[in-house]
Structures are given as structure tokens and as C-alpha cells.
N, C-alpha and C. Protein backbone atom coordinates (compact mmCIF):
# COMPACT_ATOMS: atom_id res chain seq x y z
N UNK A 1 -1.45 27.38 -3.91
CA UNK A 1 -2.06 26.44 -4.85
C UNK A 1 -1.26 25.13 -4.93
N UNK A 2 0.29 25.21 -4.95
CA UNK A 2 1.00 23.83 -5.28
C UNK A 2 0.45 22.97 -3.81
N UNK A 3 1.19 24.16 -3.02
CA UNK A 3 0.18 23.40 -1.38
C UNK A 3 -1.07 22.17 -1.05
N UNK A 4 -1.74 22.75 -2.15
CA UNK A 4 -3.21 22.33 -1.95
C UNK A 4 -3.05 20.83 -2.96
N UNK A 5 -2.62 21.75 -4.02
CA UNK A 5 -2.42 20.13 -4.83
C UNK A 5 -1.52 18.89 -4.46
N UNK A 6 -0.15 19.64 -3.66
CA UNK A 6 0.46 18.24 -3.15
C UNK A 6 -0.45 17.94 -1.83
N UNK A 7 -1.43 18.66 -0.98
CA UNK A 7 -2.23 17.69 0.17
C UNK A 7 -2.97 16.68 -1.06
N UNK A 8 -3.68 17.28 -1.28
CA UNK A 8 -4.31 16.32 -2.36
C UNK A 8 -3.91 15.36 -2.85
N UNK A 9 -3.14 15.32 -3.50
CA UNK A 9 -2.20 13.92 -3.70
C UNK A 9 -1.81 13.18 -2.71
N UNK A 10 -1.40 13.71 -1.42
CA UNK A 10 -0.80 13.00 -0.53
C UNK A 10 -2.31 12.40 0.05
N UNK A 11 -3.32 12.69 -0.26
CA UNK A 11 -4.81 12.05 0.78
C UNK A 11 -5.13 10.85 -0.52
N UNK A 12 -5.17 11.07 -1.78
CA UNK A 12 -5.64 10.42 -2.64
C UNK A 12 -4.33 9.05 -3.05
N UNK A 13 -3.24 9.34 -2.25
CA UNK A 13 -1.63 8.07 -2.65
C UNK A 13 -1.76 7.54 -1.35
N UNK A 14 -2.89 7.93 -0.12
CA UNK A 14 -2.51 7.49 1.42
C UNK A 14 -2.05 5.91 0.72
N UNK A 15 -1.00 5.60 1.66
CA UNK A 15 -0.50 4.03 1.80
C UNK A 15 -1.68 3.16 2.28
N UNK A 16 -2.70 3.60 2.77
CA UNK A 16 -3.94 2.53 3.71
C UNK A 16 -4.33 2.20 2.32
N UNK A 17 -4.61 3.19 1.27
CA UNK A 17 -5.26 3.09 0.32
C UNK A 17 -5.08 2.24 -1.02
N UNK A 18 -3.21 1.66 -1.07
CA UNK A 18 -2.87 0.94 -1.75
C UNK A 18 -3.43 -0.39 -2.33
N UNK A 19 -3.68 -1.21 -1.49
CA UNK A 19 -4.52 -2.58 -1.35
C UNK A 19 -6.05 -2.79 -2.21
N UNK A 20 -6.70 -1.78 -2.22
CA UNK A 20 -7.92 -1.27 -2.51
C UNK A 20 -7.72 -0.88 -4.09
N UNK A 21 -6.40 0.17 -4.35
CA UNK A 21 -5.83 0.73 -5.57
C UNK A 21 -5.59 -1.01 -6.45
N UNK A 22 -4.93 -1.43 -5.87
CA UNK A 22 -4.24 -2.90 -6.08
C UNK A 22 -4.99 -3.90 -6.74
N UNK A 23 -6.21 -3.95 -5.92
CA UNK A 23 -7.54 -4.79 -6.24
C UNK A 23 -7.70 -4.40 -7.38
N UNK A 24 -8.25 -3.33 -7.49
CA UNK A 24 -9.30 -2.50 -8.90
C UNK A 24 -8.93 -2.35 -10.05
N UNK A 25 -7.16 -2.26 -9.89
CA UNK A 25 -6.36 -2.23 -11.10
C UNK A 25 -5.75 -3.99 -11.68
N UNK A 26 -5.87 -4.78 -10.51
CA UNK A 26 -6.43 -6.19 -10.85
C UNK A 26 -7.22 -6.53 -11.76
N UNK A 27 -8.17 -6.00 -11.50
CA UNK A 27 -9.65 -6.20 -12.41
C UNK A 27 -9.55 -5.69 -13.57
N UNK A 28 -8.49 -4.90 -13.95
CA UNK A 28 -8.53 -4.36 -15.52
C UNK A 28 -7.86 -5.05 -16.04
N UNK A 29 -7.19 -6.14 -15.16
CA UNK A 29 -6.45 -7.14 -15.97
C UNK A 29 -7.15 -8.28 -17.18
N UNK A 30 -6.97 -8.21 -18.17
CA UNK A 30 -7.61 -9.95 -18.89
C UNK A 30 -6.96 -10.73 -18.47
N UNK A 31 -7.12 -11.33 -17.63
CA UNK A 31 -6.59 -12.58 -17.13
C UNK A 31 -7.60 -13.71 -16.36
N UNK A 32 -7.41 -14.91 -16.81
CA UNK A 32 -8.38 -16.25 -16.15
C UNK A 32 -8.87 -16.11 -15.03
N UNK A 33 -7.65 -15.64 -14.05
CA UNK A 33 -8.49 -15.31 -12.18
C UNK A 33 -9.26 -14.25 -12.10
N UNK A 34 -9.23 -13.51 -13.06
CA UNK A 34 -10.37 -12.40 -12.99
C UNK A 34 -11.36 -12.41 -13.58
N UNK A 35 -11.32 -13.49 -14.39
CA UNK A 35 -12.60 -13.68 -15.35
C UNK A 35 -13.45 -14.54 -14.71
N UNK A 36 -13.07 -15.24 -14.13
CA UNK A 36 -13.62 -16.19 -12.88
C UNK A 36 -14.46 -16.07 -12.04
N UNK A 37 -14.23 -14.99 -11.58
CA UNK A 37 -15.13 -14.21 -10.14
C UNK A 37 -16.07 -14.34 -10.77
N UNK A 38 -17.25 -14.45 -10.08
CA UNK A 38 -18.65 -13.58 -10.36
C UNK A 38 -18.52 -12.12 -9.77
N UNK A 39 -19.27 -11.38 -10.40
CA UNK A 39 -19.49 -9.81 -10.59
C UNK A 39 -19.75 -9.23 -9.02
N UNK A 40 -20.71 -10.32 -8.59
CA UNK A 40 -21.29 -9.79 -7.03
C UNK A 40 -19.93 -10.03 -5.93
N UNK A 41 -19.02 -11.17 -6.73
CA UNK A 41 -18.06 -12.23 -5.58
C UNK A 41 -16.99 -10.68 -5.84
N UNK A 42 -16.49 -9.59 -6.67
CA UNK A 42 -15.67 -8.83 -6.81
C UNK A 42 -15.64 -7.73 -6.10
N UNK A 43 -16.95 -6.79 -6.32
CA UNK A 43 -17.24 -5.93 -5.32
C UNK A 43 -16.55 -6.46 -3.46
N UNK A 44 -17.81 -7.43 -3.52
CA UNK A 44 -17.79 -7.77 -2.21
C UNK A 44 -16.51 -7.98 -1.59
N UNK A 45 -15.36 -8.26 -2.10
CA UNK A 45 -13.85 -8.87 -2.01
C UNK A 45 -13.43 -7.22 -2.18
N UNK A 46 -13.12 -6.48 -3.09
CA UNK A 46 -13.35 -4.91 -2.19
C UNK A 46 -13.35 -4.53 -1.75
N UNK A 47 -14.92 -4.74 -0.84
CA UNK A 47 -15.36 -3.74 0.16
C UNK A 47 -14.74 -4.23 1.36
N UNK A 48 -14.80 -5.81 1.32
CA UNK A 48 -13.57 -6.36 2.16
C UNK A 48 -12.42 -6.10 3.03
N UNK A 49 -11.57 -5.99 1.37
CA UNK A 49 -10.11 -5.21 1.33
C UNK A 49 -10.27 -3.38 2.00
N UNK A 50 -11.07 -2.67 1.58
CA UNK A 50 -10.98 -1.53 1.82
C UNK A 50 -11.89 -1.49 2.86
N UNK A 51 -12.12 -2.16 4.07
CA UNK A 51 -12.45 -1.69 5.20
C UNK A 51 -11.77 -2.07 6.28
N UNK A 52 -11.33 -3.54 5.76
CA UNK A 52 -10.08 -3.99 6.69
C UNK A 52 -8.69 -3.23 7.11
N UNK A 53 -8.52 -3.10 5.22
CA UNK A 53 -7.17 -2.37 5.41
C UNK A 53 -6.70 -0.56 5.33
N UNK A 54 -8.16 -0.19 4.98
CA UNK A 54 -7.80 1.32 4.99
C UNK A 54 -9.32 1.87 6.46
N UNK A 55 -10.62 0.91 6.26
CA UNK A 55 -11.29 2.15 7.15
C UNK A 55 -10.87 1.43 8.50
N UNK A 56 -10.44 0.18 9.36
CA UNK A 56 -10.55 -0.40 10.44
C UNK A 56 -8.77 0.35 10.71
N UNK A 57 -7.89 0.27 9.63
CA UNK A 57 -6.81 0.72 11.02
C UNK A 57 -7.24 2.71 11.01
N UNK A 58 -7.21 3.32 10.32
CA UNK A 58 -7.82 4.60 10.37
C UNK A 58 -8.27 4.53 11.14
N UNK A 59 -10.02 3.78 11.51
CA UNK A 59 -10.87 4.62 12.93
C UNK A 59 -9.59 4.31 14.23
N UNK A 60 -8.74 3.18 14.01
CA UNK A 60 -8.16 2.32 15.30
C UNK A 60 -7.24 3.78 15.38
N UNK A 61 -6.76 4.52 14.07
CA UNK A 61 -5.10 5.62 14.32
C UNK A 61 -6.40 6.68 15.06
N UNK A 62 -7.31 7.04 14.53
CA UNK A 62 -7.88 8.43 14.85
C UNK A 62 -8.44 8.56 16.55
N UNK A 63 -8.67 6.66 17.11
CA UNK A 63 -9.20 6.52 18.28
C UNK A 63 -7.60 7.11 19.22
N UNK A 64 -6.65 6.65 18.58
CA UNK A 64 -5.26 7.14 19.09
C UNK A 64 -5.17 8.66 19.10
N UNK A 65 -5.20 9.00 18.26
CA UNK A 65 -5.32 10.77 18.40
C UNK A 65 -6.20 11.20 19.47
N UNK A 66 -7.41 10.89 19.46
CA UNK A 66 -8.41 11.26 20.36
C UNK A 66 -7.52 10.96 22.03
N UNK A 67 -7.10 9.74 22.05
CA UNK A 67 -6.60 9.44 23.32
C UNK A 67 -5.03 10.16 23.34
N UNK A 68 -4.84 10.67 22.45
CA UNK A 68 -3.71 11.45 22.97
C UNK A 68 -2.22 10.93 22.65
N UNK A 69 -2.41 9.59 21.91
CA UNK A 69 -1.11 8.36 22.01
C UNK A 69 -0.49 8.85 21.05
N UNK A 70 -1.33 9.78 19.99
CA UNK A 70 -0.46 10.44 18.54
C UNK A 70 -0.58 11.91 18.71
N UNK A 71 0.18 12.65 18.10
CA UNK A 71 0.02 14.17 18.33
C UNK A 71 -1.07 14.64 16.78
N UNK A 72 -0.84 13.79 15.89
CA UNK A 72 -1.24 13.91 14.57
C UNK A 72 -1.49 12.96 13.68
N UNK A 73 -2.78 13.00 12.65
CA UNK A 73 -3.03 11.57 11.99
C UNK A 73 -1.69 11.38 10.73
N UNK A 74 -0.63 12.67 10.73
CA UNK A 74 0.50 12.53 10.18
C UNK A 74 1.56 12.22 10.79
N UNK A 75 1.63 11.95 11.92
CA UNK A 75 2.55 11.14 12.25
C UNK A 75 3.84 11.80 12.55
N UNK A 76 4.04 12.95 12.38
CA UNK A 76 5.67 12.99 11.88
C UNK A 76 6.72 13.05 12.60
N UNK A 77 6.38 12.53 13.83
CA UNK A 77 7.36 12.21 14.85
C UNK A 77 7.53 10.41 14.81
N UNK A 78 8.71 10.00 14.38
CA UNK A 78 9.18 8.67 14.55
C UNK A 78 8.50 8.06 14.95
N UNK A 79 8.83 8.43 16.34
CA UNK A 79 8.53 7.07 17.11
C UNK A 79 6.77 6.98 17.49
N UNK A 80 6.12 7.79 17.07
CA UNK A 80 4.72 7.81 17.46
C UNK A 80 4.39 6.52 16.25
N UNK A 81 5.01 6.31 14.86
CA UNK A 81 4.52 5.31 13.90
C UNK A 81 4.62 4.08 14.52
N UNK A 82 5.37 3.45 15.82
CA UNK A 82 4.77 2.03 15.88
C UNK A 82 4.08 1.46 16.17
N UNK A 83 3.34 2.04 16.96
CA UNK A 83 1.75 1.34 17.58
C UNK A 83 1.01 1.28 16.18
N UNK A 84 0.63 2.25 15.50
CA UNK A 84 -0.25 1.92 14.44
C UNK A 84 0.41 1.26 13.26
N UNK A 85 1.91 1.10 12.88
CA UNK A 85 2.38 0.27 12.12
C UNK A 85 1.91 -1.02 12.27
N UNK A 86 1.99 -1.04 13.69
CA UNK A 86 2.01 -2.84 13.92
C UNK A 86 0.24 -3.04 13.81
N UNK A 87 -0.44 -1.93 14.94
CA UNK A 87 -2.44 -2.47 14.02
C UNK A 87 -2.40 -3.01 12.83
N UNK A 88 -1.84 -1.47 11.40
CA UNK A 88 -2.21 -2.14 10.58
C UNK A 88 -1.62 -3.26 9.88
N UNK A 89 -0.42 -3.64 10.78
CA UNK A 89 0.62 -5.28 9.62
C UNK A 89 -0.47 -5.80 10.28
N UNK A 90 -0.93 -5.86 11.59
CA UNK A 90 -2.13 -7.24 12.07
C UNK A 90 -3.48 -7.00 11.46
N UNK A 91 -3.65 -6.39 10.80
CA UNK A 91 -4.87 -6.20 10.33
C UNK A 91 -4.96 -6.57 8.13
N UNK A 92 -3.56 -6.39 8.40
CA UNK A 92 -3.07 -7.01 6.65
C UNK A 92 -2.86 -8.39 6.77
N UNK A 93 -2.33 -8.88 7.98
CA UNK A 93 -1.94 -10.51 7.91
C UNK A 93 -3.34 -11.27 8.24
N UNK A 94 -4.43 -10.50 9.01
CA UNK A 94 -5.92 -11.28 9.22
C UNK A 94 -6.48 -10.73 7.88
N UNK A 95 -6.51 -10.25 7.01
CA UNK A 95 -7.29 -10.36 6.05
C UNK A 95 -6.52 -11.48 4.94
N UNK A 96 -5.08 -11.32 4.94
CA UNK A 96 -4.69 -12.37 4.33
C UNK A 96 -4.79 -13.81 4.59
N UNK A 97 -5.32 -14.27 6.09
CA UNK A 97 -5.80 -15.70 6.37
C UNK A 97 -7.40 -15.53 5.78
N UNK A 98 -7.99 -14.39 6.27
CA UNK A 98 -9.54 -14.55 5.37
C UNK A 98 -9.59 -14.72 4.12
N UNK A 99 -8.88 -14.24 3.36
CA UNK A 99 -8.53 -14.62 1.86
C UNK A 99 -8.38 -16.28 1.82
N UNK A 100 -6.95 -16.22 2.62
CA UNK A 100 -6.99 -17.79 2.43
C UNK A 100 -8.16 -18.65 2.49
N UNK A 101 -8.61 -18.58 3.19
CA UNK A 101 -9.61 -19.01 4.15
C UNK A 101 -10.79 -19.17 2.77
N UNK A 102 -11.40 -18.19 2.28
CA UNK A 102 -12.01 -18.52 1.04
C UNK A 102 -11.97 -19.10 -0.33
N UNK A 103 -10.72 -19.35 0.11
CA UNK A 103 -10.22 -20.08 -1.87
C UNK A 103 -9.74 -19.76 -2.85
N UNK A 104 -9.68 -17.95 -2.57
CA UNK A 104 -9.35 -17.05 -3.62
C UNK A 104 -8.10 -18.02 -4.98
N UNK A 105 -8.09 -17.82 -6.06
CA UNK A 105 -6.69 -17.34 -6.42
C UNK A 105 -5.58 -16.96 -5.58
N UNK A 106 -4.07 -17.62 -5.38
CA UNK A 106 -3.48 -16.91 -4.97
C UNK A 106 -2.79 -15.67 -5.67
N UNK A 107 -2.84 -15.25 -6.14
CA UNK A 107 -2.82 -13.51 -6.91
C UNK A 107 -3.26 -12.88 -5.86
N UNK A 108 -4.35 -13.18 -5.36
CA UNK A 108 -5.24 -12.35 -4.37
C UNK A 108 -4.71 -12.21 -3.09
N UNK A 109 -3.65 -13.21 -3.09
CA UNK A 109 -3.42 -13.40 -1.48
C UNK A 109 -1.91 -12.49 -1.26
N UNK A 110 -1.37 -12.87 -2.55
CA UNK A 110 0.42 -12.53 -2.60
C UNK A 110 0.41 -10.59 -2.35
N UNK A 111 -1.20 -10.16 -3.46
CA UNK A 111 -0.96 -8.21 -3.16
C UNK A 111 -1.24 -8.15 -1.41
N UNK A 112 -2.19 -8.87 -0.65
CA UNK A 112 -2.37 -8.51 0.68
C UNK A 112 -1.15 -9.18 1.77
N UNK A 113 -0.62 -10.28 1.40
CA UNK A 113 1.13 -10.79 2.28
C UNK A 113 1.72 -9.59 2.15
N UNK A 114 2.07 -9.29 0.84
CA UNK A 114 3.18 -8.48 0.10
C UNK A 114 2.74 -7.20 1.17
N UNK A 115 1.41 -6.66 0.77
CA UNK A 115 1.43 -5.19 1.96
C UNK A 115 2.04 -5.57 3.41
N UNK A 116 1.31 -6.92 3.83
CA UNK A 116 1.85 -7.20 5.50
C UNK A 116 3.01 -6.84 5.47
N UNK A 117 4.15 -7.88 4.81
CA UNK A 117 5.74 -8.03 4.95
C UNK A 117 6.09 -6.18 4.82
N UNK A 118 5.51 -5.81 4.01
CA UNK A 118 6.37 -4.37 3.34
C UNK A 118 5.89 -3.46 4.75
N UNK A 119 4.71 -3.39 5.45
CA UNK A 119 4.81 -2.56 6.52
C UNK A 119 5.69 -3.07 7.80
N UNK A 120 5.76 -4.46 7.25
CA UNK A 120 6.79 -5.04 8.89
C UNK A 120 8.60 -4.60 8.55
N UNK A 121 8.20 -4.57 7.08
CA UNK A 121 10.12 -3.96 6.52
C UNK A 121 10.07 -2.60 7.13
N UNK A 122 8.88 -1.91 6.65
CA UNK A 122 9.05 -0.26 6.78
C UNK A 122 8.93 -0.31 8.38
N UNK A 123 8.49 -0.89 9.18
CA UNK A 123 8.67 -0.83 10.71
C UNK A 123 9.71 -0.67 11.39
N UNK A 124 10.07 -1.74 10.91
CA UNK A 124 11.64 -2.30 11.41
C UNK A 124 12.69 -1.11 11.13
N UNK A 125 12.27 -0.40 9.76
CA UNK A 125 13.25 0.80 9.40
C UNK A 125 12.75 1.50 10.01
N UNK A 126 11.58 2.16 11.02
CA UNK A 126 11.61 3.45 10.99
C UNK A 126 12.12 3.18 12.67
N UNK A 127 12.32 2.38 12.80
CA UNK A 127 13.18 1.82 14.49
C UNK A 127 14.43 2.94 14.63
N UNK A 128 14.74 2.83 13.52
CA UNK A 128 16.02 3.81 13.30
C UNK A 128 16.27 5.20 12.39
N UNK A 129 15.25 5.45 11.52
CA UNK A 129 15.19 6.22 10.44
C UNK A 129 13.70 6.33 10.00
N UNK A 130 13.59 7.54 9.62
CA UNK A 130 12.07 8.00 9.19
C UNK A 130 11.76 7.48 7.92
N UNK A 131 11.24 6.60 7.44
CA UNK A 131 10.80 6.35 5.88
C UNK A 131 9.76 7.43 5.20
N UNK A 132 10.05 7.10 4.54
CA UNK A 132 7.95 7.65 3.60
C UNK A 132 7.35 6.62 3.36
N UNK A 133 6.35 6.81 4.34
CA UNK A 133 5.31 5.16 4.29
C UNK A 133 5.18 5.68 2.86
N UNK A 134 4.24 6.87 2.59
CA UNK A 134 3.39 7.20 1.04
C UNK A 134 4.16 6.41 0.21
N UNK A 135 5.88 6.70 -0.11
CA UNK A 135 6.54 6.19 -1.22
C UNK A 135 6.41 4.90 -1.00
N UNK A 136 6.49 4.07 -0.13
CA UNK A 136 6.34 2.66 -0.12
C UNK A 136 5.50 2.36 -0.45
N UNK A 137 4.08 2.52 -0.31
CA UNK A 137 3.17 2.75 -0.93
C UNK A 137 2.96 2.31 -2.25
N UNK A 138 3.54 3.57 -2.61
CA UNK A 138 2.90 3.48 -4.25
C UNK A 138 4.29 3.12 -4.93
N UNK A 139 5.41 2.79 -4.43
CA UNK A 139 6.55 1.93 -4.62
C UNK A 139 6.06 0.59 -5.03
N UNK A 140 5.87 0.13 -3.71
CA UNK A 140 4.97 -1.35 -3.62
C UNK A 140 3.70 -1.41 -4.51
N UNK A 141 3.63 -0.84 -5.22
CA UNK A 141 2.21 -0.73 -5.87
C UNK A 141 3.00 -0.97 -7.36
N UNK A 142 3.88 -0.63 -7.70
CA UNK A 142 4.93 -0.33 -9.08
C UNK A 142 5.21 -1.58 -9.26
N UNK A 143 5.86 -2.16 -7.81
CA UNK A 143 6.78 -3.15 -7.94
C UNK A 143 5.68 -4.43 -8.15
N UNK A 144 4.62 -4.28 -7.38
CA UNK A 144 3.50 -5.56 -7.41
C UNK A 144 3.27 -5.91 -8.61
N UNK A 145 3.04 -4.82 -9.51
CA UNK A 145 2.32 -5.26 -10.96
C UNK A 145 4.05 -5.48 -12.13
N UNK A 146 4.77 -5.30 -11.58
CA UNK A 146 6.02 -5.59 -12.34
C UNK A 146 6.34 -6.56 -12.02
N UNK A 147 6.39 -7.19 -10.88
CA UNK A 147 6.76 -8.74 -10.34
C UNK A 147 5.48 -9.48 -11.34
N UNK A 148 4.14 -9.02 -10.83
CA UNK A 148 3.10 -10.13 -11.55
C UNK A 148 3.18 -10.18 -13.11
N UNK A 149 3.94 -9.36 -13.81
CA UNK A 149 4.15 -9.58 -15.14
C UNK A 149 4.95 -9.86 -15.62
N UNK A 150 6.05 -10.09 -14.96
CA UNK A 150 6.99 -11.17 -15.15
C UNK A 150 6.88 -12.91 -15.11
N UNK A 151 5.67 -13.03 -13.90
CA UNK A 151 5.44 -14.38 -13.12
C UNK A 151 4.02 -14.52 -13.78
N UNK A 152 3.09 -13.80 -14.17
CA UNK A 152 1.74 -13.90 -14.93
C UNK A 152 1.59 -13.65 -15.89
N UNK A 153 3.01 -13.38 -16.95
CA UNK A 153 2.56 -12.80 -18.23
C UNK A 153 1.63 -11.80 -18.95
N UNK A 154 1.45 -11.14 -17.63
CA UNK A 154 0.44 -9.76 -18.13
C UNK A 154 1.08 -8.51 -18.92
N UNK A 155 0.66 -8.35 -20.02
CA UNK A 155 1.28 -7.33 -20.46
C UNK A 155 0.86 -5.58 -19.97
N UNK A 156 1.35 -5.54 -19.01
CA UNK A 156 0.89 -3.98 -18.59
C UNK A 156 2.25 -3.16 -18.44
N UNK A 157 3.16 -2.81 -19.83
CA UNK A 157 3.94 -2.02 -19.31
C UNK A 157 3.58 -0.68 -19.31
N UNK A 158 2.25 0.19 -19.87
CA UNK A 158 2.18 1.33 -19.60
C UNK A 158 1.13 1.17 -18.01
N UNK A 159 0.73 0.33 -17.41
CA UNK A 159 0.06 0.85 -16.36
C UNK A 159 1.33 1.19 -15.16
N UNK A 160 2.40 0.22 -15.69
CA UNK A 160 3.67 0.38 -14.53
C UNK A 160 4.44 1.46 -14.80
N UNK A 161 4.28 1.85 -16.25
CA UNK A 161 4.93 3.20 -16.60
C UNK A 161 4.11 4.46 -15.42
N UNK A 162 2.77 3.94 -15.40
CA UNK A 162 1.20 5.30 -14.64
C UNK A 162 1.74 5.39 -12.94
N UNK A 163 1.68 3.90 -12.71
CA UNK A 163 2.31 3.99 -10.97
C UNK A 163 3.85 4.20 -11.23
N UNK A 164 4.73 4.34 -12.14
CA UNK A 164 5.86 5.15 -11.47
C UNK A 164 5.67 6.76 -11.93
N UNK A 165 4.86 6.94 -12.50
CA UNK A 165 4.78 8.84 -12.70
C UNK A 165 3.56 8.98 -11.32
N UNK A 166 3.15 8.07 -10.36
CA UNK A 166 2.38 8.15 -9.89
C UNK A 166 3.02 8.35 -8.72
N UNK A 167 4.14 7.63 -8.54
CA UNK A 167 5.25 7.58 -7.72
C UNK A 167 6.08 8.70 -7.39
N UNK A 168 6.38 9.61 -8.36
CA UNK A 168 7.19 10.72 -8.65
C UNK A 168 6.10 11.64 -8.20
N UNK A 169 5.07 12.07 -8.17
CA UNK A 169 4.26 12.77 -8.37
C UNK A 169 3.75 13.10 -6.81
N UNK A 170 3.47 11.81 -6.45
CA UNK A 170 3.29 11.67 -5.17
C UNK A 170 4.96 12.47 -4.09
N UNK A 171 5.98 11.50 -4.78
CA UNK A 171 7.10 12.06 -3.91
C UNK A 171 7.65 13.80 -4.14
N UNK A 172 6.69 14.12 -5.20
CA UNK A 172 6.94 15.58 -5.17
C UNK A 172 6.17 16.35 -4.39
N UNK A 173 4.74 15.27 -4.00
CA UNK A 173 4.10 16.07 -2.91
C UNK A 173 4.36 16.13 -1.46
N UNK A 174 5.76 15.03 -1.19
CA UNK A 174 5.76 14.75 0.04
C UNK A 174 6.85 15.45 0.44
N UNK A 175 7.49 15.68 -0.49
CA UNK A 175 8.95 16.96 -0.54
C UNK A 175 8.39 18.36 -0.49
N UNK A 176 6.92 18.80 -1.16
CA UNK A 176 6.77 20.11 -1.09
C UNK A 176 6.01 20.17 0.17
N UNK A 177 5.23 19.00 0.77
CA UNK A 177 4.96 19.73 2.31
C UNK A 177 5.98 19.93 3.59
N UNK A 178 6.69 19.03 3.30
CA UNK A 178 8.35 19.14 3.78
C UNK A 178 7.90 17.85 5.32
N UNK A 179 7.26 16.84 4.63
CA UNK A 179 7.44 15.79 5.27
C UNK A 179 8.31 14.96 5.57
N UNK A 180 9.06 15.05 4.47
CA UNK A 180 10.66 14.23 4.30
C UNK A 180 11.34 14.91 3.40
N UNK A 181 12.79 14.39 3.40
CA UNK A 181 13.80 14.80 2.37
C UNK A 181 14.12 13.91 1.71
N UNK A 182 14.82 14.41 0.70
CA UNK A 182 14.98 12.95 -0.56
C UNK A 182 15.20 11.75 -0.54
N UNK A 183 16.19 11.50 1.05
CA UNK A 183 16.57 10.50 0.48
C UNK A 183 15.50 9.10 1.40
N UNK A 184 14.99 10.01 1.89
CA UNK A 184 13.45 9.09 2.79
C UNK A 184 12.31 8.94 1.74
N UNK A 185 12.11 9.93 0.87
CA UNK A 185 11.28 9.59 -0.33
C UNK A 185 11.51 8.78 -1.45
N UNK A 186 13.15 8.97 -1.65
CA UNK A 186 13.57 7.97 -2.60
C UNK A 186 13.81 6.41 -1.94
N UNK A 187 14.90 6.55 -0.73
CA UNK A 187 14.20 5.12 -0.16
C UNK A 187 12.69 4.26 0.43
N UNK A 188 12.24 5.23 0.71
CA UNK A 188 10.77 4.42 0.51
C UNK A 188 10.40 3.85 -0.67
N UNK A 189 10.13 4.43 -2.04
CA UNK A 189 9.73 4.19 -3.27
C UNK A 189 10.56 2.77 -3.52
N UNK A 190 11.88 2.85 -3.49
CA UNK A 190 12.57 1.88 -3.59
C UNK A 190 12.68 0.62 -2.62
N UNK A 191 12.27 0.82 -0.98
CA UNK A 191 11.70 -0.35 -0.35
C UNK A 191 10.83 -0.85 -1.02
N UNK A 192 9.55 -0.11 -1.07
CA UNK A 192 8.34 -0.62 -1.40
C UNK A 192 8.70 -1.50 -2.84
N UNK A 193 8.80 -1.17 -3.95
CA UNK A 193 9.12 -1.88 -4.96
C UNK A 193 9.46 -2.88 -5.09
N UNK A 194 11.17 -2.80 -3.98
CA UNK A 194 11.83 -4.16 -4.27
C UNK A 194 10.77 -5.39 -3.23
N UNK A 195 10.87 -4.71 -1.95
CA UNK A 195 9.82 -5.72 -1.12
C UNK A 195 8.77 -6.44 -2.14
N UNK A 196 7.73 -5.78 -2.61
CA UNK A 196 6.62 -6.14 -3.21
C UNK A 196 7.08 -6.78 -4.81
N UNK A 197 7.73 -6.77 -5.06
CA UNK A 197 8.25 -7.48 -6.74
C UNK A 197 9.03 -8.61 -6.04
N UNK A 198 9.53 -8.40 -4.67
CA UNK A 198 9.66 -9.79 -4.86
C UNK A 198 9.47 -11.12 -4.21
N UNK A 199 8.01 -10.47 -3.37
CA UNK A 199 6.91 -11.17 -3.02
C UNK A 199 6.32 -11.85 -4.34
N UNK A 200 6.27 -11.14 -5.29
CA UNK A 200 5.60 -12.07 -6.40
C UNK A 200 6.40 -12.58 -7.40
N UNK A 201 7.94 -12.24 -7.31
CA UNK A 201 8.71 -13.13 -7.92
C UNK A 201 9.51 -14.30 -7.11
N UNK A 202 9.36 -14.65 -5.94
CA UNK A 202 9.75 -15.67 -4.86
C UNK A 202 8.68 -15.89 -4.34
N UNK A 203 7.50 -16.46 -5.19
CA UNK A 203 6.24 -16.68 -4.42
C UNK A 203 6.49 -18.58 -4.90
């Protein structure tokens, strides 16, 4: 049963899925750039985000499995993570010129840079050492909305309180499938964070 519940967690914290998480919890913000959008312009910016950055590198990792280039859509051999690291940083840095490209708010632009840079950090580390993408993840997810409320005055300290029990929760699922050991779960959480807080506090 714990089994089942940490897969579960680990499919519902995937790192593709952050960006998408990022957006939506945007929108619960009261704030001027969100009040702004039209209703139809929000979705659509969405469906956007979550096909670019979670369904286009997915079909691109699973076309890799099929061809044999990965042993597993988990990865857990090192060196199999750089081919699809680098798809999806190129597939985070072209949605961040399409952003540009439309006018957005930059709010909008800094959560999709911030993912690029943080998978080109976690790259560069796993050159030498296994990270936990997951903890970076939802690290970078902690740290995003703690940087923007420092620099946007949003008052959300219990949603940053939710993504760090979200954080823990997750890294307890990535310790009980025995994906990593602590100190790859605790340094991920802690890449991701600092990377992404301070994308939006050196913006």
C-alpha cells in the first residue's frame, strides 16, 4: 500500500508537470496580471504551457524508449537523462520566446526561464551526480512563489507552507521507491528552490 501511494505521488509531483502546477496556482493569485487576462486568453495559455512542456517532451522521452535510447521512462541510469534533459530545456526556452512573443506579463515569462535555467543547472549536475529531477521540481515550485512574494507582494505564506509539505511528501516517495538517497533528494529540493527564487529575485 505505501508502494502504491508513493508511485502515486511520484506520477502526480512528475517535474514535466510543474509549469502547468505553476500556472494554475498563479491564477489563485489576486493580483493585477491576473485580473487582466480574459477568461478564454487563460485556459488557452495553459493548454499551451501543458503541452509544450509536459505532453511534447513525454511523447519525444517515450519515442526514445520505443527506439531503445532509454531503458525506462524512469530513467535511473545517469547518463541515459541527457538527451531528454536537453529536449525538454529546448522545449522550455521555445515556449518562453512564445510567451515573449505575445506580450504576456513578465510573471509569465520568469515561471517558464526559471524552469529552462533550473533543468540546464540540474543537467550540468547530473554530468557528475544523480539529482532528483522530482525534488527540483517541486523545490522550484516552493522557491518560485517565495521569490514572487517577496518581489510582488503577494501574500501567500500558507500556499508556500502546501509546496514545502508537498516537497517532503513527494521526497518521501522518492526514498520509499528507492530512487535516490537523501542526500540527492535533499539536494534537489534545495537546487530547485534556490535556482527558481532567484530567478524572480534577480529578475
Amino acid at each position: 500500500m505505501e508502494e502504491k501511494f508513493a508511485r502515486l505521488i511520484s506520477y502526480m509531483m512528475h517535474p514535466l508537470l510543474m509549469p502547468t502546477y505553476a500556472l494554475l496556482l498563479l491564477y489563485t493569485q489576486n493580483t493585477y496580471y491576473i485580473s487582466v487576462l480574459p477568461e478564454n486568453l487563460k485556459w488557452a495559455l495553459a493548454a499551451l504551457i501543458f503541452g509544450n512542456t509536459a505532453v511534447l517532451p513525454t511523447i519525444i522521452i517515450w519515442f526514445m524508449l520505443k527506439r531503445g535510447l532509454i531503458t525506462s521512462l524512469q530513467m535511473p541510469d545517469r547518463k541515459e537523462r541527457t538527451f531528454p534533459f536537453t529536449i525538454t530545456a529546448i522545449s522550455y526556452f521555445a515556449t518562453y520566446f512564445m510567451l515573449r512573443n505575445m506580450g504576456l506579463p513578465r510573471i509569465f515569462l520568469l515561471f517558464i526561464l526559471g524552469g529552462a535555467i533550473l533543468i540546464v543547472v540540474v543537467s550540468f549536475i547530473n554530468l557528475f551526480w544523480k539529482i532528483s529531477i522530482h525534488m527540483a521540481g517541486t523545490g522550484g515550485l516552493a522557491g518560485a512563489f517565495t521569490g514572487l512574494m517577496y518581489t510582488q507582494y503577494i501574500n501567500a505564506p500558507l500556499l508556500i507552507i502546501l509546496l514545502i509539505f508537498l516537497g517532503g511528501l513527494t521526497g518521501y516517495a522518492r526514498l520509499k521507491l528507492n530512487t535516490h538517497n537523501q542526500a540527492q533528494v535533499y539536494t534537489g529540493f534545495v537546487v530547485g528552490a534556490v535556482t527558481m527564487s532567484a530567478v524572480f529575485l534577480l529578475r
